[in-house]
N, C-alpha and C. Protein backbone atom coordinates (compact mmCIF):
# COMPACT_ATOMS: atom_id res chain seq x y z
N UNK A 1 127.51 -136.05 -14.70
CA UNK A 1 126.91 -137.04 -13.83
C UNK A 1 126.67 -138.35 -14.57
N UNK A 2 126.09 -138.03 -15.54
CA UNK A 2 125.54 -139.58 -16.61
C UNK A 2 127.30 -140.73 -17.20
N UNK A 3 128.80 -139.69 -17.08
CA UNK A 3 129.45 -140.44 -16.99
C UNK A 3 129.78 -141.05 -16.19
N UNK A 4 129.45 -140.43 -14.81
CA UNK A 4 130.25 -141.12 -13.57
C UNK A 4 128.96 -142.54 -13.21
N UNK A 5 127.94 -142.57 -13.59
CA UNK A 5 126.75 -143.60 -13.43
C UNK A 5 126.88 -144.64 -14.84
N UNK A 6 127.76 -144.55 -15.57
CA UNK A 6 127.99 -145.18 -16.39
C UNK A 6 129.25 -146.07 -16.36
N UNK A 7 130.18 -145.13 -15.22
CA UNK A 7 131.44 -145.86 -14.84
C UNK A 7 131.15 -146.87 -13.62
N UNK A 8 130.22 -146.28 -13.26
CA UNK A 8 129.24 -147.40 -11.82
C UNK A 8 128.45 -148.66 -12.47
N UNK A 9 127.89 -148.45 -13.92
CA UNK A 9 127.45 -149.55 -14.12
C UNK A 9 128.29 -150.46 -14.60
N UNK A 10 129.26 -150.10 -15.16
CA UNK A 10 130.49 -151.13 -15.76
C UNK A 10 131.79 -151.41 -14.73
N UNK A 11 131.21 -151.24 -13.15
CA UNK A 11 131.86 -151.71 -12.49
C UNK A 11 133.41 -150.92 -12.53
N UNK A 12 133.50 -149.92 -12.97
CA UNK A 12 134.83 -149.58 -12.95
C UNK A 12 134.81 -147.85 -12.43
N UNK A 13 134.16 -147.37 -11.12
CA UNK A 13 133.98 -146.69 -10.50
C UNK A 13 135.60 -146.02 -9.75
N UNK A 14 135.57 -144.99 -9.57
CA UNK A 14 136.83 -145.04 -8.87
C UNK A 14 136.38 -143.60 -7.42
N UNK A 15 137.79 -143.89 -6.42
CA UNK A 15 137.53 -143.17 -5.37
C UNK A 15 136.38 -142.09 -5.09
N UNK A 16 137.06 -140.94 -6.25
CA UNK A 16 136.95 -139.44 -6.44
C UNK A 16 135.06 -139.46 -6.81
N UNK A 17 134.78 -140.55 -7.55
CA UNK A 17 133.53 -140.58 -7.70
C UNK A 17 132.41 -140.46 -7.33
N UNK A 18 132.42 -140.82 -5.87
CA UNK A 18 131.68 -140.80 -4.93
C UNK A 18 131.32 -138.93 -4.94
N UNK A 19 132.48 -138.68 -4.74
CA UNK A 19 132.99 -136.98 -3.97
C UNK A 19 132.54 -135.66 -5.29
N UNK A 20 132.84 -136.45 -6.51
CA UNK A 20 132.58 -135.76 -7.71
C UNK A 20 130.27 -135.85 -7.57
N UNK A 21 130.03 -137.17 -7.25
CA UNK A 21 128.68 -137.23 -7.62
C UNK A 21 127.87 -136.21 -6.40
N UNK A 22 128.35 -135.99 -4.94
CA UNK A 22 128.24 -135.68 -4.14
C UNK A 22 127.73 -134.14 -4.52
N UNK A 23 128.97 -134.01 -4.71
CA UNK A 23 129.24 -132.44 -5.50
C UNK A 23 128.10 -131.76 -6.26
N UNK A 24 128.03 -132.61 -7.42
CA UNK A 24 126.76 -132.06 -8.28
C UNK A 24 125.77 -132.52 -7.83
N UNK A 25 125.17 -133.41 -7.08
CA UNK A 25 124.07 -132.78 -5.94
C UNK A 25 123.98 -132.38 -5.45
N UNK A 26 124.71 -131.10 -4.94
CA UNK A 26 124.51 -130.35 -3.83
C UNK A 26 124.25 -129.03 -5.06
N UNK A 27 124.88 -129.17 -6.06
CA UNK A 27 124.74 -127.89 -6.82
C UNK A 27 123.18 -128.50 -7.71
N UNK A 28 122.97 -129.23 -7.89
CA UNK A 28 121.46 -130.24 -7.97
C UNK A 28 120.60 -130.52 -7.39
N UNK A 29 119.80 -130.61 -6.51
CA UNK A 29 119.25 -131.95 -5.76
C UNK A 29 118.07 -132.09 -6.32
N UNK A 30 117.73 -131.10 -7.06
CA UNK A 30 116.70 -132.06 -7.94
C UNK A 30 116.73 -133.52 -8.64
N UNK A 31 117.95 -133.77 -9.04
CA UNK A 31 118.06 -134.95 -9.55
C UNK A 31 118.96 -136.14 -8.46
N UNK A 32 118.65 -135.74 -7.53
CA UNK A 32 118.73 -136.47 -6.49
C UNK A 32 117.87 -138.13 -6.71
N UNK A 33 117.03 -138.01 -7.07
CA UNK A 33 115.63 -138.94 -6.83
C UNK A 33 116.71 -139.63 -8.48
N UNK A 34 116.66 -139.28 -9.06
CA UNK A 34 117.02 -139.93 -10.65
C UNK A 34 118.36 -140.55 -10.32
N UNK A 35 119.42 -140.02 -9.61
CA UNK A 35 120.86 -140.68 -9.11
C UNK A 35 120.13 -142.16 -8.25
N UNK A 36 119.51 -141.86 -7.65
CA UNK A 36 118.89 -143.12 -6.37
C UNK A 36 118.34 -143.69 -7.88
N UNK A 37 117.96 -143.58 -8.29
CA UNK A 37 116.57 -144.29 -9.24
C UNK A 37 117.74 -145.27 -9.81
N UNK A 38 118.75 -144.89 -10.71
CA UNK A 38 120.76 -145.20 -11.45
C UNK A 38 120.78 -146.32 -10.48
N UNK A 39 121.11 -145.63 -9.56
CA UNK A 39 121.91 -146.72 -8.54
C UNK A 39 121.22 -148.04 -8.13
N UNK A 40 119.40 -147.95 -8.14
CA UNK A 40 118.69 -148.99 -7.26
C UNK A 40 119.03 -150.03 -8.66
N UNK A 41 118.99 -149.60 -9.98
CA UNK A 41 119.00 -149.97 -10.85
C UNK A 41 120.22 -150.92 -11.31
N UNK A 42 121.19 -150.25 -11.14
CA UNK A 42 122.72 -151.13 -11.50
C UNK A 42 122.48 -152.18 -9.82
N UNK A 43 121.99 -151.73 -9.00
CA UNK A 43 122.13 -152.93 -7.63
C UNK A 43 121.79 -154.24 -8.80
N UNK A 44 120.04 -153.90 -9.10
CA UNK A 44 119.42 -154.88 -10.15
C UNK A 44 119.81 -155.87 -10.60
N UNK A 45 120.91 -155.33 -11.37
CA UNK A 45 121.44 -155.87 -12.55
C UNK A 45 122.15 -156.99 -11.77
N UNK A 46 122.68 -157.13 -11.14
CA UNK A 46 123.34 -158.65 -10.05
C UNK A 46 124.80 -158.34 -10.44
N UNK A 47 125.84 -157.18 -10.94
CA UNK A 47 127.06 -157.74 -11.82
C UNK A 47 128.38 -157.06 -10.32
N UNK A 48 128.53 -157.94 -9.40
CA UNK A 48 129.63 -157.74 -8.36
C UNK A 48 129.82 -156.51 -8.39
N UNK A 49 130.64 -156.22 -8.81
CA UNK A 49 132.00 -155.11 -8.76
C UNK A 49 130.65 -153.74 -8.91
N UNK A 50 129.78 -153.89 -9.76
CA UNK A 50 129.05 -152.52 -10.09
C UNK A 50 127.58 -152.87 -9.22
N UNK A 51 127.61 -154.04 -8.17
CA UNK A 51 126.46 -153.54 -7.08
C UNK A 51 127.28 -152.88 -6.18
N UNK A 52 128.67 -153.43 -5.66
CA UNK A 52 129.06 -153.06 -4.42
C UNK A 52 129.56 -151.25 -4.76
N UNK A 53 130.15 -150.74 -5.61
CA UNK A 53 130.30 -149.15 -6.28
C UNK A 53 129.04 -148.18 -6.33
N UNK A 54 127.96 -148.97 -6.64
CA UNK A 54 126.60 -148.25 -6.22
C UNK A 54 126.27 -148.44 -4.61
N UNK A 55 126.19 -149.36 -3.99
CA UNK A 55 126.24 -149.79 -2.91
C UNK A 55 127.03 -148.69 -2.14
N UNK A 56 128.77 -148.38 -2.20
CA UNK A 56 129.15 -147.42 -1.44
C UNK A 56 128.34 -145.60 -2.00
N UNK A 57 128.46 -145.81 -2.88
CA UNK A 57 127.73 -144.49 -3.43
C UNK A 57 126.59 -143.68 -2.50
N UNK A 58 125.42 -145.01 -2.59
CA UNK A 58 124.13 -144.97 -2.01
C UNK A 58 124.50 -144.97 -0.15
N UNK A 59 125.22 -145.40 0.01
CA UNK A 59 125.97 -145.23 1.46
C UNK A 59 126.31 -143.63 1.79
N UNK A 60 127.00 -143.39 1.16
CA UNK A 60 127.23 -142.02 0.80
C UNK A 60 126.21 -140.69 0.66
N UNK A 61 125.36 -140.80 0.25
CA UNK A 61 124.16 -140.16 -0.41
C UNK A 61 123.50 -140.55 1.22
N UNK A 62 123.48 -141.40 1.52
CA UNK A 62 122.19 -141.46 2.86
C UNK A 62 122.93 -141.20 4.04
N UNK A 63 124.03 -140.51 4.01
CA UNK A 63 124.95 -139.64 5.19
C UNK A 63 124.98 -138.37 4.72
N UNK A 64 124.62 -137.76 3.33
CA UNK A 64 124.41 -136.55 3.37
C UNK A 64 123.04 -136.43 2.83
N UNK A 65 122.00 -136.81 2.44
CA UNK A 65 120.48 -136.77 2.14
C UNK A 65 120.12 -137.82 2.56
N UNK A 66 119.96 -138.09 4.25
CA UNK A 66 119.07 -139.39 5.08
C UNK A 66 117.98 -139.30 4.08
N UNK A 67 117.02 -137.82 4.45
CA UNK A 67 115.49 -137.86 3.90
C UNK A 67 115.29 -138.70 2.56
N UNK A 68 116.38 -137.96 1.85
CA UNK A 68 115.43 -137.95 0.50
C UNK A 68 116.09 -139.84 0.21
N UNK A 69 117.19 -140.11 0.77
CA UNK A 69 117.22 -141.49 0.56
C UNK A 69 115.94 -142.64 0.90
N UNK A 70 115.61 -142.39 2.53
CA UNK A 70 115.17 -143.27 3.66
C UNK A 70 113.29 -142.89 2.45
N UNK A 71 113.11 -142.14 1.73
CA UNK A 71 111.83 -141.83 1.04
C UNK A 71 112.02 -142.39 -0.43
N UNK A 72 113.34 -142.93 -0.67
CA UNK A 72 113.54 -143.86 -1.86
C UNK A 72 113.58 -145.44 -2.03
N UNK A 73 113.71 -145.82 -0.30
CA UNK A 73 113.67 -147.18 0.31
C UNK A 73 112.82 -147.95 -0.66
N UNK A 74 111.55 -147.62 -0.29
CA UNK A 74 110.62 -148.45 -0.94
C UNK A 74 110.89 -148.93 -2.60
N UNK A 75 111.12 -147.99 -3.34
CA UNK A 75 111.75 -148.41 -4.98
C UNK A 75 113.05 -148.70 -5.01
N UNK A 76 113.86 -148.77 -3.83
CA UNK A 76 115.03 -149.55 -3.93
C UNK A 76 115.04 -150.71 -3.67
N UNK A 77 113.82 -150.97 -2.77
CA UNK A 77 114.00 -152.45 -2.06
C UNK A 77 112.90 -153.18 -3.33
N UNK A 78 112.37 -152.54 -3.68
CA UNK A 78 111.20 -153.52 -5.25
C UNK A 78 112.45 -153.51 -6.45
N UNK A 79 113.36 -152.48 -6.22
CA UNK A 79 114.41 -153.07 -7.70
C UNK A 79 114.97 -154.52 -6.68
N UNK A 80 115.39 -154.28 -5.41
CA UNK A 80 115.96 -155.74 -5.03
C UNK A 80 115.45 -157.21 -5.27
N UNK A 81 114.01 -156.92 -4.87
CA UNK A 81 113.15 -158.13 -5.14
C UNK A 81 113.34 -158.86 -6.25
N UNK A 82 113.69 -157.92 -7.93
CA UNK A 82 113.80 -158.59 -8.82
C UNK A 82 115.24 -158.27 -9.31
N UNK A 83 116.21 -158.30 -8.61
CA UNK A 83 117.32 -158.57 -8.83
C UNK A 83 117.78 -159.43 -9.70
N UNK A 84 118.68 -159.36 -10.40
CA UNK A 84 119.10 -160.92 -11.32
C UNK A 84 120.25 -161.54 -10.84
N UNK A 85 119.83 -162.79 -10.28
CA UNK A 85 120.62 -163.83 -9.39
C UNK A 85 121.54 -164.43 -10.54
N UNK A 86 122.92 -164.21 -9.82
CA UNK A 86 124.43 -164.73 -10.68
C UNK A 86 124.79 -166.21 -9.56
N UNK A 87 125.05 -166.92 -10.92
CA UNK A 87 125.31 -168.27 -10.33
C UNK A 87 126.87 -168.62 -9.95
């Protein structure tokens, strides 16, 4: 898992990724909350290519765990607030 969130932060995410991360949360979901936590995190960071790869990810994740996403809102939308704006 910690490679495929590492290929999300450097923007170089691919298809299968989504389907691979999917996967080991379902054999996981404890670390459900820590994948959301990754992802609100690289949004953060402002760098294109590795918001919109977390972006489909987190899309993904809240069509198969609405709950535990729609209960992560709140610390996703406070990583947004301090986002780092690219000029």
């Amino acid at each position: 898992m910690d490679s495929i969130i590492k290929e999300i932060e450097k923007g170089r995410s691919r298809d299968g990724d989504s389907s691979s991360l999917i996967r080991i949360l379902n054999k996981h979901p404890s670390m459900i909350y820590e994948v959301l936590r990754s992802l609100a995190s690289i949004i953060a960071k402002g760098n294109s290519k590795s918001c919109i790869s977390a972006c489909v990810i987190l899309n993904k994740m809240a069509d198969k765990y609405p709950d535990k996403v729609s209960d992560s809102l709140e610390m996703i939308i406070e990583f947004l607030k301090y986002r780092k704006k690219r000029t």
